[in-house]
N, C-alpha and C. Protein backbone atom coordinates (compact mmCIF):
# COMPACT_ATOMS: atom_id res chain seq x y z
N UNK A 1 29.01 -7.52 -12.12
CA UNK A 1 28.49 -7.47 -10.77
C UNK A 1 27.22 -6.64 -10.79
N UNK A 2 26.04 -6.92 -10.00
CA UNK A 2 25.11 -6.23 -10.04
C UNK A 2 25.05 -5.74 -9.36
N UNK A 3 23.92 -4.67 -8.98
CA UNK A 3 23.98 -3.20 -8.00
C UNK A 3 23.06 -3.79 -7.24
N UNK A 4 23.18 -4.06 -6.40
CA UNK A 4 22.07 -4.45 -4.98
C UNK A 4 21.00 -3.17 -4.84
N UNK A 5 20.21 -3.58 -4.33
CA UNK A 5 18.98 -2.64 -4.46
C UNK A 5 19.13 -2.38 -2.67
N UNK A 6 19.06 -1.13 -2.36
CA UNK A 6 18.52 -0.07 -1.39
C UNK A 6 16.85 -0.21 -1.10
N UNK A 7 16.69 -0.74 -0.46
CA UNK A 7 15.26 -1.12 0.40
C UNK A 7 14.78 -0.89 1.66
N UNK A 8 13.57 0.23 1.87
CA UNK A 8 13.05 0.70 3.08
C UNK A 8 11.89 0.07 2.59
N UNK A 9 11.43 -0.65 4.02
CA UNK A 9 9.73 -1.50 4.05
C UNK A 9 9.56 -0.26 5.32
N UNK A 10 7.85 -0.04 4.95
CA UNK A 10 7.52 1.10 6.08
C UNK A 10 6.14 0.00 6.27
N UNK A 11 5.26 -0.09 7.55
CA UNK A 11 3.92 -0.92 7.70
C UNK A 11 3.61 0.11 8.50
N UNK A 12 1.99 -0.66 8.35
CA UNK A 12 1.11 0.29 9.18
C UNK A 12 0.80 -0.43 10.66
N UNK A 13 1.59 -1.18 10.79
CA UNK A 13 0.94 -1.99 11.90
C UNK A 13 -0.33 -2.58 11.69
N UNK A 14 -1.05 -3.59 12.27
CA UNK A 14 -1.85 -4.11 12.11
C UNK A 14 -3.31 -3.47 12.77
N UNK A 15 -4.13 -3.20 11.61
CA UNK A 15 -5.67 -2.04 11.65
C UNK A 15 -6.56 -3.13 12.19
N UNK A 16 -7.61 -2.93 12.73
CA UNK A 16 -8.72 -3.71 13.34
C UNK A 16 -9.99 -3.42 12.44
N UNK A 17 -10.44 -4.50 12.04
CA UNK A 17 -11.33 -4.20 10.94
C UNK A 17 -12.26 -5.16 10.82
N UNK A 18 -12.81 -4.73 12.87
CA UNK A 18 -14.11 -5.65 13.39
C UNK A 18 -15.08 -5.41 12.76
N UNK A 19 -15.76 -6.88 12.46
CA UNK A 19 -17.26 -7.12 12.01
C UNK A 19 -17.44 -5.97 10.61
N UNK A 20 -15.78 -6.35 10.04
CA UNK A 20 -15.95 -6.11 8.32
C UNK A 20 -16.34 -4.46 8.28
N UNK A 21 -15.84 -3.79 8.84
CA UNK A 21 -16.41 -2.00 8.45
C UNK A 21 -15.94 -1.69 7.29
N UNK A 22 -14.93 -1.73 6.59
CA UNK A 22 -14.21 -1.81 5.11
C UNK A 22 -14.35 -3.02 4.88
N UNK A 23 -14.98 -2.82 3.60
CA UNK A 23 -15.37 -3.59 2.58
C UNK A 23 -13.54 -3.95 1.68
N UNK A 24 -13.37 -2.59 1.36
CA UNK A 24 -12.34 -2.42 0.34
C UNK A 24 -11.31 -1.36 1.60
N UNK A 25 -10.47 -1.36 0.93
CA UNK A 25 -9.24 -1.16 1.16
C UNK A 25 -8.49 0.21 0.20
N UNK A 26 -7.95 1.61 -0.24
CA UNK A 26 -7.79 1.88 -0.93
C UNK A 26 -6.10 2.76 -0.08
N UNK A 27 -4.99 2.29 -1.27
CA UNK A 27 -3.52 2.68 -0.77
C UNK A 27 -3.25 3.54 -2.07
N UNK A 28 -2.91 5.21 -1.69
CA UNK A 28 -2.58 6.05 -3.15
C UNK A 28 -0.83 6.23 -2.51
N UNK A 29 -0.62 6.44 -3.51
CA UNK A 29 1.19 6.84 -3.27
C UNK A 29 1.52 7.69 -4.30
N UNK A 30 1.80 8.83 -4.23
CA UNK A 30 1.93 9.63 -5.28
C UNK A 30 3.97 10.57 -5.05
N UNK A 31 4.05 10.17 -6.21
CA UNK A 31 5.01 10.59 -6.53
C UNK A 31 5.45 12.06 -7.19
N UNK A 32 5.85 12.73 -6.05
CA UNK A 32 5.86 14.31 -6.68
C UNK A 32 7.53 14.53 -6.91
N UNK A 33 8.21 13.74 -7.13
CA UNK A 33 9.57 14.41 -8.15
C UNK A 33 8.78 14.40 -9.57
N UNK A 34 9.60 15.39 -10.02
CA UNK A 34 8.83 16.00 -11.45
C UNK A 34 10.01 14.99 -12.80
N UNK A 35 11.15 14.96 -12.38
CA UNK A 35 12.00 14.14 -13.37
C UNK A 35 12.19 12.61 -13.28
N UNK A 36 12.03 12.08 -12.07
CA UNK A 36 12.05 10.60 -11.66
C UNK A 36 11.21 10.05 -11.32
N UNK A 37 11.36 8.64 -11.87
CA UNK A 37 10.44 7.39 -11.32
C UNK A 37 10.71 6.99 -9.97
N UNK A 38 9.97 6.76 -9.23
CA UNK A 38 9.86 5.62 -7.89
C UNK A 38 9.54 4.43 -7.91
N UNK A 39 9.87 3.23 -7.53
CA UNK A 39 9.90 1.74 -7.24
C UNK A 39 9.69 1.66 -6.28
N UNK A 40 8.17 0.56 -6.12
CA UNK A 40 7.57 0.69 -5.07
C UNK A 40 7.04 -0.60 -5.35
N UNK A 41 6.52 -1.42 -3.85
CA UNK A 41 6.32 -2.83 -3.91
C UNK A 41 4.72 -2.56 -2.66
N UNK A 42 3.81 -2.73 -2.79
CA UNK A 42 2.82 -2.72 -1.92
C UNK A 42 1.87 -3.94 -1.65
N UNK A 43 2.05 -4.11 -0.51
CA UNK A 43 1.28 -5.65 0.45
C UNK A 43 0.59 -5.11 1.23
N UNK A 44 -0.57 -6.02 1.09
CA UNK A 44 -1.70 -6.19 2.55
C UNK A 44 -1.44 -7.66 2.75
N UNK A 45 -1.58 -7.99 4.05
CA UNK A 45 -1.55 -9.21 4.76
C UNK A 45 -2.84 -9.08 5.87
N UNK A 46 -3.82 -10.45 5.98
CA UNK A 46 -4.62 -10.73 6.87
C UNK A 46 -3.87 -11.49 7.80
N UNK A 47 -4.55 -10.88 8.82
CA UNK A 47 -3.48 -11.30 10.22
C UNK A 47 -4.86 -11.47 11.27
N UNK A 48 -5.91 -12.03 10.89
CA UNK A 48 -6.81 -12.39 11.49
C UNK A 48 -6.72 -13.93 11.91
N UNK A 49 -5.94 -14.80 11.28
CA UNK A 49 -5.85 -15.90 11.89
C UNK A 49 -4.65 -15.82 12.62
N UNK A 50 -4.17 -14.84 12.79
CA UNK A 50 -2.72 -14.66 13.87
C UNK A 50 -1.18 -14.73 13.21
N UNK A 51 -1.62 -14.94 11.72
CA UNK A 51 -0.07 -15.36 10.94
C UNK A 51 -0.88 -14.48 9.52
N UNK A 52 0.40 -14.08 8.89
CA UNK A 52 0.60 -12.94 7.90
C UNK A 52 0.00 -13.79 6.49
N UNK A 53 -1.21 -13.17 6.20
CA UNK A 53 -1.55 -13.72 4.63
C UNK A 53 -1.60 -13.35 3.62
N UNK A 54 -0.90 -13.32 2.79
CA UNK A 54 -0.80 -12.18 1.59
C UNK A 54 -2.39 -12.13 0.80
N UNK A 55 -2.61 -10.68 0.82
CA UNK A 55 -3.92 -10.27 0.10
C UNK A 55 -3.70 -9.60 -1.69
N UNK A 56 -4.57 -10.23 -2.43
CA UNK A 56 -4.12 -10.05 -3.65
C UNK A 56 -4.50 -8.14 -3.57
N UNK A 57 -3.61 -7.85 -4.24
CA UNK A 57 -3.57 -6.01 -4.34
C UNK A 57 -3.69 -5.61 -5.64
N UNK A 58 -4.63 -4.86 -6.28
CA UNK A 58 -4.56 -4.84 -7.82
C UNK A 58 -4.36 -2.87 -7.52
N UNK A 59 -3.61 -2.67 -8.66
CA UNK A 59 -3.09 -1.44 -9.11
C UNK A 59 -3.57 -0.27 -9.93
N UNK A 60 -3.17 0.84 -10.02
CA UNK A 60 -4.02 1.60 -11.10
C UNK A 60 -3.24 2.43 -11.38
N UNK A 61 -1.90 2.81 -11.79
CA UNK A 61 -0.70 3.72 -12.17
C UNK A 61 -0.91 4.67 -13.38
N UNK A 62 -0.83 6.01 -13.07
CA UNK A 62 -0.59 7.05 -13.71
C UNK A 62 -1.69 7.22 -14.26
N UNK A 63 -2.00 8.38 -15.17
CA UNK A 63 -2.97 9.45 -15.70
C UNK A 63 -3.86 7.96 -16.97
N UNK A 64 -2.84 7.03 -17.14
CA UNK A 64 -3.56 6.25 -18.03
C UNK A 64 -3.77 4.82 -17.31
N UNK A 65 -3.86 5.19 -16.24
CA UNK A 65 -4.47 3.46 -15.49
C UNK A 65 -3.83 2.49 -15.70
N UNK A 66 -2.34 2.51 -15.94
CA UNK A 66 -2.00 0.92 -16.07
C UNK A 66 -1.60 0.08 -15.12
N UNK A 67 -2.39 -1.26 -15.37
CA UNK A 67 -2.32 -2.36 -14.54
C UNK A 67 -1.43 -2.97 -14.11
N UNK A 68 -0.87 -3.20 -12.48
CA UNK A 68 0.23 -3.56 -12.48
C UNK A 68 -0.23 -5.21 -12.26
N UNK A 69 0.46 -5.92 -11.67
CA UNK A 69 0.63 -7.41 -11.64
C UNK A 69 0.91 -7.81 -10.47
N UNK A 70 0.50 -7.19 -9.70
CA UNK A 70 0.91 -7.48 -8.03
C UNK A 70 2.47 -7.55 -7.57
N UNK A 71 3.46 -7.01 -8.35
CA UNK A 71 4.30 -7.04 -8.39
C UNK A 71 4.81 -5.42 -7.89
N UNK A 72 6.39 -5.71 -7.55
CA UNK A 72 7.08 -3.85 -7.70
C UNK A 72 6.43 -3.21 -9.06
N UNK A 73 6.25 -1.86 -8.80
CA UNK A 73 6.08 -0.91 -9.95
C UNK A 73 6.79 -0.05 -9.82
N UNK A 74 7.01 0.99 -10.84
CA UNK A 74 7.42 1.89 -11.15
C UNK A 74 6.45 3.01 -11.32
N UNK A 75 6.27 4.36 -10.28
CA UNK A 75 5.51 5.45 -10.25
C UNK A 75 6.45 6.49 -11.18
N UNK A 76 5.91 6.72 -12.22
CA UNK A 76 5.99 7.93 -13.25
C UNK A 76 6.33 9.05 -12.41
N UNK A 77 7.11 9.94 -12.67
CA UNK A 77 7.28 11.39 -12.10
C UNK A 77 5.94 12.32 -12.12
N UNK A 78 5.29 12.69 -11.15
CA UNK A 78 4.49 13.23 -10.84
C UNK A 78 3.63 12.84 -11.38
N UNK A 79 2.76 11.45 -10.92
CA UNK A 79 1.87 10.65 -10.55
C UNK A 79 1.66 9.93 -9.96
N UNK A 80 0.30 9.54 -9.73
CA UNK A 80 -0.18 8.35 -8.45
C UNK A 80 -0.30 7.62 -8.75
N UNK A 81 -0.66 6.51 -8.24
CA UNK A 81 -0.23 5.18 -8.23
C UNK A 81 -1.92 4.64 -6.79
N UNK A 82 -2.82 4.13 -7.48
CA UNK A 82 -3.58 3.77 -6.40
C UNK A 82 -3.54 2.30 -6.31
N UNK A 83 -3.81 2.07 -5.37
CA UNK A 83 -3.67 0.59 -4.52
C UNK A 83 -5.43 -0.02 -4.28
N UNK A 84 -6.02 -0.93 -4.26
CA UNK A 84 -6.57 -1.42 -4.05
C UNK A 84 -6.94 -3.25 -3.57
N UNK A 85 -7.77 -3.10 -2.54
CA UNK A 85 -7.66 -4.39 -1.87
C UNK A 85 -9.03 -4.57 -1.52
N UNK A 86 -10.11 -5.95 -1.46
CA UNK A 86 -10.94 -6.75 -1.14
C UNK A 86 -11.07 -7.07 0.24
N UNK A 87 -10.63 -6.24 0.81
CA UNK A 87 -11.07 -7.02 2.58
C UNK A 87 -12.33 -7.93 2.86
N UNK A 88 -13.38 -7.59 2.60
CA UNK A 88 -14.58 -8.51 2.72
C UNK A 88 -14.37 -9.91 1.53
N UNK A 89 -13.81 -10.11 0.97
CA UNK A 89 -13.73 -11.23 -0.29
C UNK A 89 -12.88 -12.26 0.78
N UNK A 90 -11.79 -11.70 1.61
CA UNK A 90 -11.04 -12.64 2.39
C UNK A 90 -11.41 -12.21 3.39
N UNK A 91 -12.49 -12.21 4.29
CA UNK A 91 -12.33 -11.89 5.80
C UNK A 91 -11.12 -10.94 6.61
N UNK A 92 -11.05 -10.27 6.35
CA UNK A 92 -9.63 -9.62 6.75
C UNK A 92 -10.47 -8.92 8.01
N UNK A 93 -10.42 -9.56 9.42
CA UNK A 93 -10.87 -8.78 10.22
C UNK A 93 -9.78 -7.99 10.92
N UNK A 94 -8.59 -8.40 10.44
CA UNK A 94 -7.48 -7.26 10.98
C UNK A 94 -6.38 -7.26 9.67
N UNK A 95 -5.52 -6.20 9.09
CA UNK A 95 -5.20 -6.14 8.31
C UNK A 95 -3.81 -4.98 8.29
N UNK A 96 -2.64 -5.51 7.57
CA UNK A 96 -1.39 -4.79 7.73
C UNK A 96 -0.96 -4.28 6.27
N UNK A 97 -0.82 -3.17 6.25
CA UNK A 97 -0.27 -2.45 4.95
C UNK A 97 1.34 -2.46 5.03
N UNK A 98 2.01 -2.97 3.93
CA UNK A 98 3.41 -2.73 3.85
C UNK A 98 3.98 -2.33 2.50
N UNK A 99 4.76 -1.28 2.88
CA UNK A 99 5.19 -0.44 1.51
C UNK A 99 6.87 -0.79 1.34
N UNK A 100 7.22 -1.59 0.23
CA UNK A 100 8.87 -1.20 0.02
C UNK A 100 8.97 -0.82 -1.12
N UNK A 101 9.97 0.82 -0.65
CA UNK A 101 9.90 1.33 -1.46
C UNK A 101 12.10 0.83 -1.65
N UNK A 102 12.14 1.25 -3.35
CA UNK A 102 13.52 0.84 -3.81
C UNK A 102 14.07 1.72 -4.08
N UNK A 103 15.36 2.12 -3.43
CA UNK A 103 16.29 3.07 -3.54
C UNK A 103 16.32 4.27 -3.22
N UNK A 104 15.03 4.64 -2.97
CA UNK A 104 14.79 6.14 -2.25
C UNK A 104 13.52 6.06 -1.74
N UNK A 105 13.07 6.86 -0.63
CA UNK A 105 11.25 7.17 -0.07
C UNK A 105 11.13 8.68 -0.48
N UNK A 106 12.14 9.21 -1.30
CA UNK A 106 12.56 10.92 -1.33
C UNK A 106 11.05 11.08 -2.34
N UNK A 107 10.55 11.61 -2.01
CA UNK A 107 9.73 12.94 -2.61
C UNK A 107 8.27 11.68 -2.74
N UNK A 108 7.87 10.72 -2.28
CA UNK A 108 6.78 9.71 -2.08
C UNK A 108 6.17 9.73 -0.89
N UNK A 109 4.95 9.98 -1.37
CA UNK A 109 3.64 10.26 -0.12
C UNK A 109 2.90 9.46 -0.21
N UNK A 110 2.45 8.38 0.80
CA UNK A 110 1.37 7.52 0.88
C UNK A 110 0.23 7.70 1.93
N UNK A 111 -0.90 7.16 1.79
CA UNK A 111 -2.18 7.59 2.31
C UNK A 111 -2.98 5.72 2.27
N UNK A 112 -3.76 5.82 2.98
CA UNK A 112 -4.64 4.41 2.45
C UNK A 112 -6.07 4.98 3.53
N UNK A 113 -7.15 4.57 2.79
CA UNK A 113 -8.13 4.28 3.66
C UNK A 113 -9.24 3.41 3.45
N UNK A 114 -9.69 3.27 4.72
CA UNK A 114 -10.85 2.00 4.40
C UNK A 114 -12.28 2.42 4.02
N UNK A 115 -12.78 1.51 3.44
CA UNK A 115 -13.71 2.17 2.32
C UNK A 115 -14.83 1.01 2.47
N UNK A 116 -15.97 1.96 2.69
CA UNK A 116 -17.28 1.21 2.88
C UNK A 116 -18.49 2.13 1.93
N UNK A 117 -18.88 1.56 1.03
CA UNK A 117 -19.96 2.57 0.18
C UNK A 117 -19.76 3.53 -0.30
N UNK A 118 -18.03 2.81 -0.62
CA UNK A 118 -17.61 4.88 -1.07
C UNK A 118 -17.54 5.55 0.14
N UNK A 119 -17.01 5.14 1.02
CA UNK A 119 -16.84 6.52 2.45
C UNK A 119 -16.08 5.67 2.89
N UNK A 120 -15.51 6.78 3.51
CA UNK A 120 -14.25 6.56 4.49
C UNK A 120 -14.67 5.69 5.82
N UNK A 121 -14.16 5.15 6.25
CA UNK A 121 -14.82 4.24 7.62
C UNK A 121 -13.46 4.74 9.17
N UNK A 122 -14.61 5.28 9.76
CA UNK A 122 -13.66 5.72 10.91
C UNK A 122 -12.89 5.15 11.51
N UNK A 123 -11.25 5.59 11.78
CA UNK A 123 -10.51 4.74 12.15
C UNK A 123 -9.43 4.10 11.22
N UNK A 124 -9.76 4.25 10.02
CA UNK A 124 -9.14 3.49 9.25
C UNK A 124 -8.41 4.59 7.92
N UNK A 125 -8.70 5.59 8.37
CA UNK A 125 -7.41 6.44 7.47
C UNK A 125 -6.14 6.54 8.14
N UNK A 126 -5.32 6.59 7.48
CA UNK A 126 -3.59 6.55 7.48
C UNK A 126 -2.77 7.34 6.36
N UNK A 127 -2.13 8.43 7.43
CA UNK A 127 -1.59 9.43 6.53
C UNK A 127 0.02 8.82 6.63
N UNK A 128 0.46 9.35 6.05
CA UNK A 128 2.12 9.39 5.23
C UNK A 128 2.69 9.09 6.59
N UNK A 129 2.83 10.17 7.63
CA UNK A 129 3.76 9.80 9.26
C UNK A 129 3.22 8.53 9.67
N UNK A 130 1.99 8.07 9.45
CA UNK A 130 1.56 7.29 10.41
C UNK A 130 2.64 5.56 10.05
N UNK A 131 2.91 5.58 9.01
CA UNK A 131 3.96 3.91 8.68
C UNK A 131 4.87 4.49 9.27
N UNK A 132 5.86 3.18 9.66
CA UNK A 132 6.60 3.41 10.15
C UNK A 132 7.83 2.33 9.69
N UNK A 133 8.76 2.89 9.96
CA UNK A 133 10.00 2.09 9.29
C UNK A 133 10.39 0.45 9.84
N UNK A 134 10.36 -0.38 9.44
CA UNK A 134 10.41 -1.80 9.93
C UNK A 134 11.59 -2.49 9.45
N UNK A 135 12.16 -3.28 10.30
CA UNK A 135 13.33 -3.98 9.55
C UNK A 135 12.75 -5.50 9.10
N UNK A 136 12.89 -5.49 8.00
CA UNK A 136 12.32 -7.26 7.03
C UNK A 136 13.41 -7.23 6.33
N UNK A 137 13.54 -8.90 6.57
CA UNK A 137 14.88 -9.31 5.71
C UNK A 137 13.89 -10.47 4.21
């Protein structure tokens, strides 16, 4: 018998991201237990045509950058884990961050912000309180 997996999805609700102010997209999640890994699954969806579009998300995990596959990862004990996304490549004039994390959210901090020239674009940072817990089946 297998062990069913324990799953909290947290979103940011859907950001407004008129006339393209983020270019890019940047989601860090850092994992501060010092002995355990975290499992973590991270989506952007364009919701500019009114229905949820999955945005390709490329990864950058731990002190040695490894690439994830758009898939769940696994965050190393006390390391980050950055997220990155193309908003201008797909038009994303409005855009939803969703985090599921597996089996625990214990000791995982997430952040994302929108990113124009290398700067932050007002409006579009999101600290750790700001997701919020969602039920997805």
């Amino acid at each position: 018998m297998s062990k069913k997996s324990n799953k909290i999805v947290k979103s940011s609700g859907i950001i407004g991201n008129f006339n393209l102010q983020a270019l890019f997209l940047e989601i860090d999640l850092v994992n501060l237990d010092p002995d355990d890994s975290r499992k973590v699954l991270v989506e952007v969806f364009n919701w500019s045509d009114q229905i949820p579009v999955a945005l390709p998300v490329v990864s950058f995990n731990g002190p040695n950058n490894i690439m994830g596959d758009g898939g769940p990862i696994e965050i190393e004990p006390n390391t980050v884990c950055g997220f990155i996304v193309a908003l201008f490549a797909n038009q994303a004039f409005a855009y939803e961050i969703r985090i599921t994390f597996f089996d625990t959210t214990e000791d995982i901090i997430a952040s994302s912000h929108g990113l124009r020239n290398l700067e932050n674009v007002v409006g579009q940072t999101l600290h750790h309180n700001d997701f919020r817990v969602v039920e997805i089946d």
